[in-house]
Protein backbone atom coordinates (compact mmCIF):
# COMPACT_ATOMS: atom_id res chain seq x y z
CA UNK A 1 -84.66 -40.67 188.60
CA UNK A 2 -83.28 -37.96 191.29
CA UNK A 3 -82.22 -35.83 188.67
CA UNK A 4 -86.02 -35.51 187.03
CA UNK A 5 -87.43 -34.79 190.73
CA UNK A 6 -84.50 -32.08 191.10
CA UNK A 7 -85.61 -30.31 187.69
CA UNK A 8 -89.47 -30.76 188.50
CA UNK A 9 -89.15 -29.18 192.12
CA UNK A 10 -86.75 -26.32 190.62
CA UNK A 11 -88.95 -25.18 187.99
CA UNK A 12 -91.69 -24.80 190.48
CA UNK A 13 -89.75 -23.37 192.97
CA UNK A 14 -88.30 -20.59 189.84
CA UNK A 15 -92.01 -19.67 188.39
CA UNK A 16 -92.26 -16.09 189.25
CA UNK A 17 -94.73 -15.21 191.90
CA UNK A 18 -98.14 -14.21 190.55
CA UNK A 19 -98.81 -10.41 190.18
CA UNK A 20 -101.28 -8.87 192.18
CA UNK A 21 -103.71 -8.11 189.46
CA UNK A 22 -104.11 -11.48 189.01
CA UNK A 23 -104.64 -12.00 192.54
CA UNK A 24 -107.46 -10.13 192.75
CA UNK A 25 -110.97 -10.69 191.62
CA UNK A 26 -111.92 -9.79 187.82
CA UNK A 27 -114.06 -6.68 188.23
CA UNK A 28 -118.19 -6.30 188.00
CA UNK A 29 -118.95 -5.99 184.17
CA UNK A 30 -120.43 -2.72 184.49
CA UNK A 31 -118.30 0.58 184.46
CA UNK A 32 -120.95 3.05 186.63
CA UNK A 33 -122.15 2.40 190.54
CA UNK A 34 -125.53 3.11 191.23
CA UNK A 35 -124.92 6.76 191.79
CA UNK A 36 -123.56 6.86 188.17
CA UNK A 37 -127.27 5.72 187.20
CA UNK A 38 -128.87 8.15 189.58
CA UNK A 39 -126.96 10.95 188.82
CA UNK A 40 -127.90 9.99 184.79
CA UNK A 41 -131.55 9.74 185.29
CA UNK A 42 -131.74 13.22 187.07
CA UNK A 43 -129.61 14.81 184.66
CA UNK A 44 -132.05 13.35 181.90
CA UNK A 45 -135.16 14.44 184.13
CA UNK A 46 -133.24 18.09 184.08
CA UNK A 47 -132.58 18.33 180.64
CA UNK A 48 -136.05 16.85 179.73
CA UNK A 49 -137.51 20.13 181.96
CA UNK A 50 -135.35 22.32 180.48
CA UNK A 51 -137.47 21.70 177.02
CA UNK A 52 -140.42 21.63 178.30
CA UNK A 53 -139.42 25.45 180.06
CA UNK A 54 -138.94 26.06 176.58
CA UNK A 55 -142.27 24.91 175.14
CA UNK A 56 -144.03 27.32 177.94
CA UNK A 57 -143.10 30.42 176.72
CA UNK A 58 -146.03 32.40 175.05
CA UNK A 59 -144.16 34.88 172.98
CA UNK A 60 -143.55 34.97 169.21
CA UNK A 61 -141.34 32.07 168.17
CA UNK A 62 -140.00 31.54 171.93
CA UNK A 63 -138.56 34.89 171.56
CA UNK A 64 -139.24 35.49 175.66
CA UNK A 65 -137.28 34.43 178.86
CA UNK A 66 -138.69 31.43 178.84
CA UNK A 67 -137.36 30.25 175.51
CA UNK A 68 -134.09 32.40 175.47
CA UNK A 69 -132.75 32.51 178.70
CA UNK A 70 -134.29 30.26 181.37
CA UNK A 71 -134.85 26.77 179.61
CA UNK A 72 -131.35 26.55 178.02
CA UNK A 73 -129.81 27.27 181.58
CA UNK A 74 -131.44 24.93 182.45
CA UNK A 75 -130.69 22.32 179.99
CA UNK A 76 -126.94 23.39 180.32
CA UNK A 77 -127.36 22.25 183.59
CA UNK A 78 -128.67 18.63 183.42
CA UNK A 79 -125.64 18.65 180.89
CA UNK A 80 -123.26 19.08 183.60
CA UNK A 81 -124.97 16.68 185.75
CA UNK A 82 -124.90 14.19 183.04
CA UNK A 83 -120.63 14.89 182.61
CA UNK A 84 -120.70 14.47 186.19
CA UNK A 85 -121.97 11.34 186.50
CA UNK A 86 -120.15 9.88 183.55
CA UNK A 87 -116.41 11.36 185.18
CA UNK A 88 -117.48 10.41 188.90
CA UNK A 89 -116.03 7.16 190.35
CA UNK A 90 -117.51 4.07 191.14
CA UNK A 91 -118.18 3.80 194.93
């Protein structure tokens, strides 16, 4: 009867001690903070005025600054924003 209390106690005593990702708790299910999702929705709101800059201009076939040069800056830009908030961390 010793003998079965002397292999129950060692194989307790021999478990390996937990890791400490196990430890810890599991994380939130979602990958972005709320910055993430602020940072998204102005970088839409950019990219959504950078059409509409577009639209505006009154030459032939949006062959003027509006439609050549200024809008897709400016769509390029919410772009960025968007990559920005998709590659920042999580706060």
């Amino acid at each position: 009867m010793s003998k079965n209390k002397k292999i129950a106690n060692k194989t307790s005593v021999d478990a390996p001690p937990a890791t400490k990702a196990s430890q810890t708790s599991p994380a939130s299910g979602l990958p972005f903070g709320k910055s993430n999702f602020q940072f998204m929705l102005i970088g839409i709101g950019v990219i959504l005025a950078g059409f509409i800059i577009m639209t505006l201009d009154k030459e032939e076939f949006g062959f003027g600054f509006l439609g050549i040069t200024l809008g897709p800056i400016v769509v390029f830009c919410g772009f960025m924003i968007e990559l920005y908030a998709i590659l920042k961390k999580k706060a």
